[in-house]
N, C-alpha and C. Protein backbone atom coordinates (compact mmCIF):
# COMPACT_ATOMS: atom_id res chain seq x y z
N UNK A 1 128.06 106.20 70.05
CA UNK A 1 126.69 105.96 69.58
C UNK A 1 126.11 107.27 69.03
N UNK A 2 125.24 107.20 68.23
CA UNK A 2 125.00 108.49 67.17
C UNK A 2 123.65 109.00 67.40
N UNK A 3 123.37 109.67 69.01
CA UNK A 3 122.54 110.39 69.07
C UNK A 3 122.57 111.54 68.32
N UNK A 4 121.65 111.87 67.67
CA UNK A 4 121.96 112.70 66.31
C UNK A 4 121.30 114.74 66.79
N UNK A 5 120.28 114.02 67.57
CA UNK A 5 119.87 115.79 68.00
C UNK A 5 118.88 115.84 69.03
N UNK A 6 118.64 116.30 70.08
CA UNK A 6 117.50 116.41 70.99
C UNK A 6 117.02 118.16 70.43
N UNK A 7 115.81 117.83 70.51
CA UNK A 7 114.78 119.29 70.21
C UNK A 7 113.97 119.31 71.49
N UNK A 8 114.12 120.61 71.95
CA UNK A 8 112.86 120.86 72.84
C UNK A 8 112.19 121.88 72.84
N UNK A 9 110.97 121.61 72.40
CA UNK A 9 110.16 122.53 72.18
C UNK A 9 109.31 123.19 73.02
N UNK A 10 109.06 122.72 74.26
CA UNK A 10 108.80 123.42 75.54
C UNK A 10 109.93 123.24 76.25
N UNK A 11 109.72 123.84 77.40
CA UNK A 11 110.10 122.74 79.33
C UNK A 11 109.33 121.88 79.13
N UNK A 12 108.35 121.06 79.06
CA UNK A 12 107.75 119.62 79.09
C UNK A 12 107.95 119.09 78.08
N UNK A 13 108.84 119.00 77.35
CA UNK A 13 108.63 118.30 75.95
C UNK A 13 110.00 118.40 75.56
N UNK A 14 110.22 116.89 75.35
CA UNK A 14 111.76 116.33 74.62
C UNK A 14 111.48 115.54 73.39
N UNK A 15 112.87 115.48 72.53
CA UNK A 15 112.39 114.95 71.30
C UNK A 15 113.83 114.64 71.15
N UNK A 16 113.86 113.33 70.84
CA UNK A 16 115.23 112.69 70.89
C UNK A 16 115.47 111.66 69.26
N UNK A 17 116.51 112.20 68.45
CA UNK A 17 116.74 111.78 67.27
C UNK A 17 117.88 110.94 66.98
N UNK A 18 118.08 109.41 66.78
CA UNK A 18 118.97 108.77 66.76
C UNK A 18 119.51 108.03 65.31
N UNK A 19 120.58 108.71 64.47
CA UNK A 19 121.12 108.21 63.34
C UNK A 19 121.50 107.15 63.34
N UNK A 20 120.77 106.00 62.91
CA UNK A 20 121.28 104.94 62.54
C UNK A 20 122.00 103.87 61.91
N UNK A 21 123.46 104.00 62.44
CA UNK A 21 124.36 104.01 61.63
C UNK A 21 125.28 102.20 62.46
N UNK A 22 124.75 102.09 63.22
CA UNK A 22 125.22 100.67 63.73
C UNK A 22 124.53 99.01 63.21
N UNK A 23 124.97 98.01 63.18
CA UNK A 23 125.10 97.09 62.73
C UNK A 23 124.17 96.15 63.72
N UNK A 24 122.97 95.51 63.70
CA UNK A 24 121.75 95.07 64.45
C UNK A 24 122.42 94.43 65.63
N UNK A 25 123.93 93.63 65.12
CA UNK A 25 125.02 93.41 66.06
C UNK A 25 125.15 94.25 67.07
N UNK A 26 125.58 94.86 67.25
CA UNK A 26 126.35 96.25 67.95
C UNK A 26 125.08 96.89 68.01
N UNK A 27 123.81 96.81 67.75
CA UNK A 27 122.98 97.30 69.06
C UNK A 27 122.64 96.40 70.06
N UNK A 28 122.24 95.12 69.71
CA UNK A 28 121.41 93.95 70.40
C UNK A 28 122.53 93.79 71.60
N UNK A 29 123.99 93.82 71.21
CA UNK A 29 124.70 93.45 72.28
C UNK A 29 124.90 94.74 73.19
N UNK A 30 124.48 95.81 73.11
CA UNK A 30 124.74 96.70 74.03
C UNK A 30 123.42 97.39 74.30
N UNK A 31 121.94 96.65 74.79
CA UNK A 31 120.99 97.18 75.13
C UNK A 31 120.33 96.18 75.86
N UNK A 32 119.34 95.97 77.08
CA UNK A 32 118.96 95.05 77.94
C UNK A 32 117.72 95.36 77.26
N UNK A 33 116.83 94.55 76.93
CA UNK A 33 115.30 93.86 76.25
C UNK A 33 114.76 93.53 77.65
N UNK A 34 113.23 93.68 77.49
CA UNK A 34 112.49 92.96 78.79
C UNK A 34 111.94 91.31 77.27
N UNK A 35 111.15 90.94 78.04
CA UNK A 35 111.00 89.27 77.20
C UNK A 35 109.81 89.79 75.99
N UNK A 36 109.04 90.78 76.38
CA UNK A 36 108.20 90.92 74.92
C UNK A 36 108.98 91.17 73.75
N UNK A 37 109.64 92.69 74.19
CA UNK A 37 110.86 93.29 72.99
C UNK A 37 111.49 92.26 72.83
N UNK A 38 112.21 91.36 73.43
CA UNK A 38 113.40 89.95 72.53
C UNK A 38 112.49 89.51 71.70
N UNK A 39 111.20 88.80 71.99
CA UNK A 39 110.44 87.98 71.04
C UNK A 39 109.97 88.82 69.73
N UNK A 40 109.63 90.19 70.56
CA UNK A 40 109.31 90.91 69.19
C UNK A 40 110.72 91.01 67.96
N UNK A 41 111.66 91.63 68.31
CA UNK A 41 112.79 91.60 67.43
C UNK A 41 113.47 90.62 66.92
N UNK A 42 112.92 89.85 67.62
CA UNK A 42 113.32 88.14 67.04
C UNK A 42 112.92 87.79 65.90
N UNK A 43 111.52 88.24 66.12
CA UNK A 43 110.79 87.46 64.90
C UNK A 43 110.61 88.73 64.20
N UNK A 44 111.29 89.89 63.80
CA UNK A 44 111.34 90.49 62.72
C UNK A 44 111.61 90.19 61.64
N UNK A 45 111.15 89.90 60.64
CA UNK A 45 112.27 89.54 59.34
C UNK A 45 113.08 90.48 58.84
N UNK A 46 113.09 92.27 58.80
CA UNK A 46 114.00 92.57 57.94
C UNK A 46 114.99 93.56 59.56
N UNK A 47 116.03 93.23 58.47
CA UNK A 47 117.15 93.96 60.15
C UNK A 47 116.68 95.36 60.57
N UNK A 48 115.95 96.45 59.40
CA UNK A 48 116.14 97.42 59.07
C UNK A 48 114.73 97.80 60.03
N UNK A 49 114.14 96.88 60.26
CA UNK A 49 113.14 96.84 61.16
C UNK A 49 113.45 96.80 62.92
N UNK A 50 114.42 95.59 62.73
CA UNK A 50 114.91 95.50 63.89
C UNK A 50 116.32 96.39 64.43
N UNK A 51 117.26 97.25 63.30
CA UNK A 51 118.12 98.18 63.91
C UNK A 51 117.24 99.58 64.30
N UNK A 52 115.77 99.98 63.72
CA UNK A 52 115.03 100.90 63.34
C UNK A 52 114.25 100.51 65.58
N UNK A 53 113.66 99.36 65.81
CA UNK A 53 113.59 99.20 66.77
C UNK A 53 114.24 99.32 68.16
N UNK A 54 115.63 99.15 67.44
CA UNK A 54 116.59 98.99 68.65
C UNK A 54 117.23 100.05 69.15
N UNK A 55 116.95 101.12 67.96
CA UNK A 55 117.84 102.34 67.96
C UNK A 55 116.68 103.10 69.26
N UNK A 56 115.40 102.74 69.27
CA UNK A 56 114.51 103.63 69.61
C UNK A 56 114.79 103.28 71.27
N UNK A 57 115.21 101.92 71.65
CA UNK A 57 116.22 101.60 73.21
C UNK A 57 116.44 102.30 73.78
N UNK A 58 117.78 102.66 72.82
CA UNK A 58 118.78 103.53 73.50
C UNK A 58 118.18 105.12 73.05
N UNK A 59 116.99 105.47 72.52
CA UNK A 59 116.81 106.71 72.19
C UNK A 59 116.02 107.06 74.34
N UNK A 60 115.36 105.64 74.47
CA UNK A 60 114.81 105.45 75.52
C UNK A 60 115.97 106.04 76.84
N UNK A 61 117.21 105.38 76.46
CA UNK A 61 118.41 105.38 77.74
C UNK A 61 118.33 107.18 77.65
N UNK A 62 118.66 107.87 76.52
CA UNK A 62 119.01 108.49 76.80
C UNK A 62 118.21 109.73 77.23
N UNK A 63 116.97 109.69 77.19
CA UNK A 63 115.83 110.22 78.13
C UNK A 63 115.78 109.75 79.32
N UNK A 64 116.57 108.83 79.83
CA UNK A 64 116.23 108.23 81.28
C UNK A 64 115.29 107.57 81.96
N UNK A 65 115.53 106.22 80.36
CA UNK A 65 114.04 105.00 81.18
C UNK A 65 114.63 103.96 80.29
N UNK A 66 114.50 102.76 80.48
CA UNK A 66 114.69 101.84 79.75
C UNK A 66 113.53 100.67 79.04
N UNK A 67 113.77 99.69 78.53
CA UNK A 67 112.95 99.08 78.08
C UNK A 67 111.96 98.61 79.11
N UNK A 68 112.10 98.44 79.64
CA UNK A 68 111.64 98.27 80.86
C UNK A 68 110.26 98.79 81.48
N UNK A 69 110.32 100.13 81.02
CA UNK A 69 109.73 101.68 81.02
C UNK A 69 108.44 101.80 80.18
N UNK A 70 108.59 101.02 79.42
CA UNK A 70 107.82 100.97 78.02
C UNK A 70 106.58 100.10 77.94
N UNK A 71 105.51 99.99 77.74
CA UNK A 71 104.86 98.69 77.50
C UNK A 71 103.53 99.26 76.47
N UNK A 72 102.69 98.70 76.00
CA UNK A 72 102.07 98.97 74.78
C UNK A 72 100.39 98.59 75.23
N UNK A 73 99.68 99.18 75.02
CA UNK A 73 97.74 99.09 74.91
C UNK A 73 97.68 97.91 74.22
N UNK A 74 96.63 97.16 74.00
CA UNK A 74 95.60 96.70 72.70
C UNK A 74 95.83 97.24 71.70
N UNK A 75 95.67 99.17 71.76
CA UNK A 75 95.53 99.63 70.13
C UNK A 75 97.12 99.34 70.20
N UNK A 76 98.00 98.65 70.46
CA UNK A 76 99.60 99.20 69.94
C UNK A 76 100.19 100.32 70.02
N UNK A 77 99.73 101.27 71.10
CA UNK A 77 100.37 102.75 71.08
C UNK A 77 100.74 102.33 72.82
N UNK A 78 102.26 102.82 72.31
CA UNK A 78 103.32 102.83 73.79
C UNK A 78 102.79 104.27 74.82
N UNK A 79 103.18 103.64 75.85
CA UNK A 79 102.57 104.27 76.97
C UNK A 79 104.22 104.02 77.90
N UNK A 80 104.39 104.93 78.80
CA UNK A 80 105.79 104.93 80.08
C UNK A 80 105.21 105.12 81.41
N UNK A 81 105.60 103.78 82.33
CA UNK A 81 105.01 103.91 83.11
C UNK A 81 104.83 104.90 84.27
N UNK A 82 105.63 106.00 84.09
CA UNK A 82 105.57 107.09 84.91
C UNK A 82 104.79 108.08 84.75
N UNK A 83 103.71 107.42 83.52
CA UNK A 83 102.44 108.13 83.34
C UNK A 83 102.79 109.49 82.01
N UNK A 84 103.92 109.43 81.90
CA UNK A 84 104.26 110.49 80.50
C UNK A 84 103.77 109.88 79.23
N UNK A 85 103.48 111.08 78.39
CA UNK A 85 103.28 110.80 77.26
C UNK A 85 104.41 110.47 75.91
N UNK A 86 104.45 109.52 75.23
CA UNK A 86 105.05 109.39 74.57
C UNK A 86 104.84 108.33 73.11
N UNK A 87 105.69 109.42 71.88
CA UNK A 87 105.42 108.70 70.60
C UNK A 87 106.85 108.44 70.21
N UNK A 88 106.61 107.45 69.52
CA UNK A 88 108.07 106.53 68.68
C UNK A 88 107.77 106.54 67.00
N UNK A 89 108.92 106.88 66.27
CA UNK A 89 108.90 106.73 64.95
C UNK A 89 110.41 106.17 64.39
N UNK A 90 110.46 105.33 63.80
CA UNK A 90 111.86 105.29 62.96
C UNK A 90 111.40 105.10 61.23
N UNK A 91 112.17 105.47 60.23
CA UNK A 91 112.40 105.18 59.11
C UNK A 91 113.69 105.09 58.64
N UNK A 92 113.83 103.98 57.62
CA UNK A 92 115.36 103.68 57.27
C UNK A 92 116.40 104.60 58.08
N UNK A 93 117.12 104.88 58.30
CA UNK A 93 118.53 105.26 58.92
C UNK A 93 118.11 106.65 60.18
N UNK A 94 117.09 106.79 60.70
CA UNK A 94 116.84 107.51 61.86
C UNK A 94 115.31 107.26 62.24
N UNK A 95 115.58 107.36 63.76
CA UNK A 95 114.27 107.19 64.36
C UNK A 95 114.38 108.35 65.65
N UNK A 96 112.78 108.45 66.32
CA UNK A 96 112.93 109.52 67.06
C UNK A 96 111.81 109.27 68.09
N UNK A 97 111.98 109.67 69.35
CA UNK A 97 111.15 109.87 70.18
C UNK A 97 110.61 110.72 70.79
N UNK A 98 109.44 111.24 71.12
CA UNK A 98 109.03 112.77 71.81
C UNK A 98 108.47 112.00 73.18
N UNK A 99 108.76 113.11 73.91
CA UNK A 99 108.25 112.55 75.53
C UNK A 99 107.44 113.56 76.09
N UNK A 100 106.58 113.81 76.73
CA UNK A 100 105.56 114.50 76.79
C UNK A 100 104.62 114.73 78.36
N UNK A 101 104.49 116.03 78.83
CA UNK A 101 103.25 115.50 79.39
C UNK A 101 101.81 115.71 79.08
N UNK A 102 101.79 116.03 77.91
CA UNK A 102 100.61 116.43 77.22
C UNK A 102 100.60 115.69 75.80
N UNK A 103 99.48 115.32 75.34
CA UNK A 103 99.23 114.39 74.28
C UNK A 103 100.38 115.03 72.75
N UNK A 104 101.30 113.63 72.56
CA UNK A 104 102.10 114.04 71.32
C UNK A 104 102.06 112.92 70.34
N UNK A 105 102.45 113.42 69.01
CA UNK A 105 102.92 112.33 68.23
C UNK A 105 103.52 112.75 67.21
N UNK A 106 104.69 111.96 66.94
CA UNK A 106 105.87 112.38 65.87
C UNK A 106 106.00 111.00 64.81
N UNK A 107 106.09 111.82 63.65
CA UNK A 107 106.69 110.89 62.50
C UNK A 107 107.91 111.29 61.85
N UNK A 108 108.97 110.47 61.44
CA UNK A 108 109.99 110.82 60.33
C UNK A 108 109.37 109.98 59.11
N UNK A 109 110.02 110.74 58.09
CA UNK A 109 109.87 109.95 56.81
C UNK A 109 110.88 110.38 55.77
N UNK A 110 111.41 109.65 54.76
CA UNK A 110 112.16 110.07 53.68
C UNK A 110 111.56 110.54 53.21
N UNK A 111 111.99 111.56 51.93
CA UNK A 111 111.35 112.17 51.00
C UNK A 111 111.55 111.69 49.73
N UNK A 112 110.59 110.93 49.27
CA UNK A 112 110.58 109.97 48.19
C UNK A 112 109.77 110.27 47.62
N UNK A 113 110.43 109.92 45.91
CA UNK A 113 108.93 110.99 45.11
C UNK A 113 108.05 110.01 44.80
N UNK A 114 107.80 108.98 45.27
CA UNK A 114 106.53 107.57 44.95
C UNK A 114 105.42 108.61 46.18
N UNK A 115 105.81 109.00 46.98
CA UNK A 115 104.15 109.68 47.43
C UNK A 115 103.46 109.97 47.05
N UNK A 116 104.10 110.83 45.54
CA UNK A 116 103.08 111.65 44.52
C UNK A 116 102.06 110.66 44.19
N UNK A 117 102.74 109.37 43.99
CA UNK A 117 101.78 108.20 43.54
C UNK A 117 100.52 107.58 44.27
N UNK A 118 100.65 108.13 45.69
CA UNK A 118 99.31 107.76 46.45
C UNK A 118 99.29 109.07 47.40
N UNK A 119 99.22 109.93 46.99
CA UNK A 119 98.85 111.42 47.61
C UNK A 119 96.92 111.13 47.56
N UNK A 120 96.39 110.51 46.91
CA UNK A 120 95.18 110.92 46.55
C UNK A 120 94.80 109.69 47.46
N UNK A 121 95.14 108.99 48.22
CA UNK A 121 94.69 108.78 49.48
C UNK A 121 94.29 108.95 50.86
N UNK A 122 95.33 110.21 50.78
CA UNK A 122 95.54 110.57 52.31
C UNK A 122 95.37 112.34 51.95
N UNK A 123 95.48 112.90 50.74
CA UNK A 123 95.45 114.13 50.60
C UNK A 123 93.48 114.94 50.58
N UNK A 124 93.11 115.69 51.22
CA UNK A 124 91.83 116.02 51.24
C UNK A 124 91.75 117.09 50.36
N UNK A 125 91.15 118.48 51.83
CA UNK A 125 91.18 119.78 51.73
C UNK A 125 92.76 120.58 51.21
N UNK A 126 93.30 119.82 51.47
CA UNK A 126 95.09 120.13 51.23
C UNK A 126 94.98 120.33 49.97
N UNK A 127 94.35 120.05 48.79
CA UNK A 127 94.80 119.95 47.84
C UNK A 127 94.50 121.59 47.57
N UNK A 128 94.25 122.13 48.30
CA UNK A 128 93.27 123.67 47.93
C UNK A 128 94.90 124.71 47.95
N UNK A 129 95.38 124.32 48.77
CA UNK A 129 97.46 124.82 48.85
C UNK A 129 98.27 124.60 48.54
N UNK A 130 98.21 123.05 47.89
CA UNK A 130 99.24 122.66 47.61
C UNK A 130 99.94 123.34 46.13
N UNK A 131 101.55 123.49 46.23
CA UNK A 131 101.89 124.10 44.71
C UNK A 131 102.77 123.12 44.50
N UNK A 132 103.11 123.04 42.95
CA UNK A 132 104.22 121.86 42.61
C UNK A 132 105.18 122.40 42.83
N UNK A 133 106.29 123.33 43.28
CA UNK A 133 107.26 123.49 43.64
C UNK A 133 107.48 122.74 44.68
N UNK A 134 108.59 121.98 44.97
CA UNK A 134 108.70 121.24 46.56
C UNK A 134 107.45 120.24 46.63
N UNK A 135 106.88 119.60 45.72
CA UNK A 135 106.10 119.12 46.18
C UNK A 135 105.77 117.62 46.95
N UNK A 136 107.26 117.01 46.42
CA UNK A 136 107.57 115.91 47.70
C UNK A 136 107.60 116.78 49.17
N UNK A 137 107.93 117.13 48.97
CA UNK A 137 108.17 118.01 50.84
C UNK A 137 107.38 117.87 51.28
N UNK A 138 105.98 119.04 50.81
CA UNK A 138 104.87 119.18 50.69
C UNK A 138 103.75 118.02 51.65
N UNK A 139 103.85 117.07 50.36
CA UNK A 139 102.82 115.86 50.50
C UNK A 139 103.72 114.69 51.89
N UNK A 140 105.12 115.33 52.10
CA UNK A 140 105.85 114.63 53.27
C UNK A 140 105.42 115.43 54.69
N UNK A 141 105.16 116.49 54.53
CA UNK A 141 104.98 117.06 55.61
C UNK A 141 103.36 116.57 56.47
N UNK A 142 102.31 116.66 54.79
CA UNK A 142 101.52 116.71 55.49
C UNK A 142 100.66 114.60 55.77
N UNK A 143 101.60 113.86 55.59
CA UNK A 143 101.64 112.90 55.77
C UNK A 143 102.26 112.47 56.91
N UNK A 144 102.99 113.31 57.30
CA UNK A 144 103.66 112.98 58.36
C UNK A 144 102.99 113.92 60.00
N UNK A 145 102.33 114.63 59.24
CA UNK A 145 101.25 115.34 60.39
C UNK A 145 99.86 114.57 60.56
N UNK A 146 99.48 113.55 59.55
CA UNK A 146 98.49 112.97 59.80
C UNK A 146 98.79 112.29 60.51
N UNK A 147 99.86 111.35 60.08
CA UNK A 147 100.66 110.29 60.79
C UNK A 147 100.50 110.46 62.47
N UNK A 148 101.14 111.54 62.85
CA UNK A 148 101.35 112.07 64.06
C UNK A 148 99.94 112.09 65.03
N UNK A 149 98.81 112.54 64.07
CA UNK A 149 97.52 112.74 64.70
C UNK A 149 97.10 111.57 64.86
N UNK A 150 97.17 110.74 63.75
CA UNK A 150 96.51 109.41 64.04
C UNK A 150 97.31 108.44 65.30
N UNK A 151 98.29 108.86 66.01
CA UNK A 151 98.85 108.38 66.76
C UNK A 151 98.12 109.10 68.22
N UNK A 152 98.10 110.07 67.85
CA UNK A 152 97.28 110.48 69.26
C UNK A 152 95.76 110.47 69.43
N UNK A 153 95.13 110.21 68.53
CA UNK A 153 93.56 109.54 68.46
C UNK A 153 93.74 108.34 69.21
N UNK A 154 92.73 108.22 70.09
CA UNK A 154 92.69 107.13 71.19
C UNK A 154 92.24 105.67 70.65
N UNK A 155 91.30 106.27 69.40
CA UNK A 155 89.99 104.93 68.99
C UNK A 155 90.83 104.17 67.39
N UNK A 156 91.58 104.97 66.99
CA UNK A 156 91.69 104.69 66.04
C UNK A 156 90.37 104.88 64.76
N UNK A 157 90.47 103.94 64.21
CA UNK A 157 88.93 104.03 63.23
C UNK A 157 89.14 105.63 61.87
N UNK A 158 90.03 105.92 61.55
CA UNK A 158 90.55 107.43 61.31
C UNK A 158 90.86 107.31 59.56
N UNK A 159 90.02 107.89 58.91
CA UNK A 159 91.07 107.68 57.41
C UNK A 159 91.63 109.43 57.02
N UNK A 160 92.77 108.93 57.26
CA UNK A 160 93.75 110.23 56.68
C UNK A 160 92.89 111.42 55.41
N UNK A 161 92.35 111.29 54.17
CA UNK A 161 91.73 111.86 53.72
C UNK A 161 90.63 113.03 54.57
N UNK A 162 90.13 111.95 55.35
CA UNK A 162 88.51 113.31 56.06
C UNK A 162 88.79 113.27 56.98
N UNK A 163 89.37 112.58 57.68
CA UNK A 163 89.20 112.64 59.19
C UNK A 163 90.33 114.16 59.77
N UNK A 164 91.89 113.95 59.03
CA UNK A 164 92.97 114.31 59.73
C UNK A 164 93.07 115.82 58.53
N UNK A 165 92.48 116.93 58.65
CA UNK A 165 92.89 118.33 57.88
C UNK A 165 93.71 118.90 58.33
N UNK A 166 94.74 119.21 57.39
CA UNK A 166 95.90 120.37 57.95
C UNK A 166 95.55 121.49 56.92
N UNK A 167 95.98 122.16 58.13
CA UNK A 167 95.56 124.03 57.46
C UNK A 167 96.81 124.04 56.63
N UNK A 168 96.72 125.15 55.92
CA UNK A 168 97.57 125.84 55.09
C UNK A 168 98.93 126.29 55.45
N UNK A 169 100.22 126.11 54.50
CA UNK A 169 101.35 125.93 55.40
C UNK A 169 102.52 126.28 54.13
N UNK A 170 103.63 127.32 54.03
CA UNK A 170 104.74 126.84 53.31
C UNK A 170 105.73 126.39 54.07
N UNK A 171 106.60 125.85 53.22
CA UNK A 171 107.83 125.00 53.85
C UNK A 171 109.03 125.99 54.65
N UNK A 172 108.63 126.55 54.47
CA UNK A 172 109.47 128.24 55.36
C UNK A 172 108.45 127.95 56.66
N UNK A 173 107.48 128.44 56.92
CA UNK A 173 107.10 128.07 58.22
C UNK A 173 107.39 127.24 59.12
N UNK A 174 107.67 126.12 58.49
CA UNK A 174 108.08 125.06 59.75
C UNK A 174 107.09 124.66 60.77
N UNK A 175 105.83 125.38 60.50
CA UNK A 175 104.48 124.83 61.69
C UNK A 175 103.29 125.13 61.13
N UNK A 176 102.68 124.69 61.59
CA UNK A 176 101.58 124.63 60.65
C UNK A 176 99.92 124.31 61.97
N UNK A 177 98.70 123.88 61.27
CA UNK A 177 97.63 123.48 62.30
C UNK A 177 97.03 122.25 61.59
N UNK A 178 96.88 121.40 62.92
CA UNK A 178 96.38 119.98 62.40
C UNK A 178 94.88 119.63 62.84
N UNK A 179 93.80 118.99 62.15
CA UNK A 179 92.63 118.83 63.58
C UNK A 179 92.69 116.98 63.55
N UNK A 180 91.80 116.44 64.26
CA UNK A 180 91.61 115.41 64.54
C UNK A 180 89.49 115.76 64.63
N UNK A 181 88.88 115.13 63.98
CA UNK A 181 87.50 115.61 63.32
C UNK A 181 86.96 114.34 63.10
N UNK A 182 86.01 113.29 63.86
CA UNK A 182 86.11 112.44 64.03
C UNK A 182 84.67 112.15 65.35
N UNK A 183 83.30 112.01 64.45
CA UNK A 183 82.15 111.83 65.71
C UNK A 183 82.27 112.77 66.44
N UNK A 184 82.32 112.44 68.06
CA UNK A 184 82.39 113.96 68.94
C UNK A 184 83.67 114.15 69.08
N UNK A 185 84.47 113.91 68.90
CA UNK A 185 85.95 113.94 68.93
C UNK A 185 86.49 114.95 67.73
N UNK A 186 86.96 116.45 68.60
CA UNK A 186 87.32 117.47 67.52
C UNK A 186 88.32 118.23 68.16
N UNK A 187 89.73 118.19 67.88
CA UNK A 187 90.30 118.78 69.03
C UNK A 187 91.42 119.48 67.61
N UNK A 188 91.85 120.65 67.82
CA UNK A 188 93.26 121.01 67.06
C UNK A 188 94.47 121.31 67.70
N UNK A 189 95.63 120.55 66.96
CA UNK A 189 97.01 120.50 67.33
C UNK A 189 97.92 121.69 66.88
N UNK A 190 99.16 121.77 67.41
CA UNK A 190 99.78 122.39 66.70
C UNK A 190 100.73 120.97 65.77
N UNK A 191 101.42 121.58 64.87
CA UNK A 191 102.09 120.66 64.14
C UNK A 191 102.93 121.29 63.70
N UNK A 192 104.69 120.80 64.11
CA UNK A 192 105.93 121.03 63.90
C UNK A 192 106.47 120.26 62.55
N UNK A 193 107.31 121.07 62.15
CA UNK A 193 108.28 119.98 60.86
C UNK A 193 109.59 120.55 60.37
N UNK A 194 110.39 119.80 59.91
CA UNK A 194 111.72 120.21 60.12
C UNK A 194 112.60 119.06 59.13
N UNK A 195 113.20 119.57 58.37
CA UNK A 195 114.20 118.72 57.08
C UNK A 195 115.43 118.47 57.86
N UNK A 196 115.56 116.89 57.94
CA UNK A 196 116.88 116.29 58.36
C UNK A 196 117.77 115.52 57.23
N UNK A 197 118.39 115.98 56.68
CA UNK A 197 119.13 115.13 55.60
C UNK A 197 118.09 115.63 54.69
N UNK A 198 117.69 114.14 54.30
CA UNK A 198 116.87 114.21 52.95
C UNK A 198 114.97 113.50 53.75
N UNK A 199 115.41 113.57 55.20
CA UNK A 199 114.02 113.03 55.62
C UNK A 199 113.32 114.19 56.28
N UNK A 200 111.96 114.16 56.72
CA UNK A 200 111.19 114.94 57.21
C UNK A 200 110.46 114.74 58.41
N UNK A 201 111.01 115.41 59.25
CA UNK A 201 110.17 115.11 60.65
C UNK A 201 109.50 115.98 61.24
N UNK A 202 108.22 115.27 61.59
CA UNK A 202 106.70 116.04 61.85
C UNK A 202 106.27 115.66 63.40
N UNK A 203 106.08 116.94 64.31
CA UNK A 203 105.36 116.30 65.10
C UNK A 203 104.11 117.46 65.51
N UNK A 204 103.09 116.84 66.60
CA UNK A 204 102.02 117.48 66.50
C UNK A 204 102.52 117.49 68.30
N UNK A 205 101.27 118.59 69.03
CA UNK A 205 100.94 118.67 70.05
C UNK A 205 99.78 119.21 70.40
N UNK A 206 99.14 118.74 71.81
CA UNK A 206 98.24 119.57 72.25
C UNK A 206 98.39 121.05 72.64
C-alpha cells in the first residue's frame, strides 16, 4: 500500500500522505467502514471521490485509529474521538491527513493553470506580491492556505477574498503567515507548503 510520506513538523504534529494508486476494489475490500462511511461511499457517484475517501482510512490506520475514530459536527469538519485535532484533504491521486493537538488544517491541490481563471475570487491583498513567474504555484499555494484556514474557522460564514490574508511569500520559502479576520475572531497561523509531483500541499497551524 502506497503510503507516500509522513511529515512532522513538531513532536505534536503528524502529517500523513497517501498516493493513490489502488483500484476502489482493492481499497473497499481491505478497510472496515463504520455504517455512516459505507452509506456515504456508496452513494458517491465518481470513484475518484470514493478511492480519494478511502485512501484517507487507511491514512487513518496508519496513525493509529480507525474509522471508527472519526465522526463529523453539523459544520462537516471531522473531529477524533480522543479529543485530537485533525484535518483531511485528498485531490485526484493523493490525499493527506494532519493530526494535531492544536488547531490544524491542510489542503493538497494540483497545479492547474485554470486557477488563473478564478484567482479574482479568492485572491485579495495578495495581489500586492504576486509575480508572473510561477504563477500557478503562486495562486496554488495561496489557495490552498485559505483552504486550510477556512477549515479551522469554527463558524464558517468566511469568503476567501477578505476574510482569509496571506502575507507575503516566495516559493523558496516554503512558509509563509496566514490570518483568519472575521467579526471578533482574529487569530494568525503559521502556513506550510511544499511541491509533491506536480501537486501542492499547504498546511496552516496555530
Amino acid at each position: 500500500m502506497p503510503l507516500y510520506k509522513i511529515i512532522k513538523p513538531n513532536s505534536e504534529t503528524k502529517i500523513f500522505i497517501w498516493n493513490i494508486e489502488e483500484s476502489f476494489e482493492e481499497l473497499f475490500q481491505n478497510i472496515t467502514l463504520n455504517k455512516m462511511s459505507l452509506e456515504r461511499v456508496n452513494g458517491m457517484k465518481s470513484q475518484l471521490h470514493q478511492r480519494g475517501f478511502l485512501s484517507v482510512r487507511y491514512l487513518l490506520k496508519e496513525a493509529g485509529y480507525s474509522d471508527f475514530d472519526l465522526f463529523y459536527t453539523a459544520d462537516g469538519k471531522p473531529h477524533l474521538k480522543d479529543g485530537q485535532e485533525i484535518s483531511i484533504t485528498h485531490s485526484h491521486t493523493f490525499s493527506a491527513i494532519i493530526i494535531s493537538n492544536t488547531s490544524v488544517g491542510i489542503d493538497i491541490e494540483k497545479n492547474r493553470e485554470k486557477i488563473k481563471r478564478i484567482a479574482s475570487k479568492f485572491i485579495g491583498s495578495e495581489n500586492d506580491y504576486l509575480s508572473d513567474e510561477n504563477l500557478v504555484q503562486q495562486l496554488t499555494v495561496i489557495w490552498g492556505a485559505k483552504e486550510s484556514l477556512f477549515k479551522i474557522h469554527p463558524d464558517g460564514g468566511l469568503l476567501f477574498k477578505y476574510h482569509l490574508p496571506i502575507e507575503s511569500f516566495t516559493l523558496q520559502d516554503k512558509k509563509t503567515k496566514g490570518w483568519i479576520k472575521k467579526d471578533s475572531f482574529y487569530e494568525k497561523y503559521d502556513i506550510f507548503f511544499q511541491q509533491i509531483e506536480d501537486f501542492t500541499l499547504v498546511y496552516a497551524m496555530n
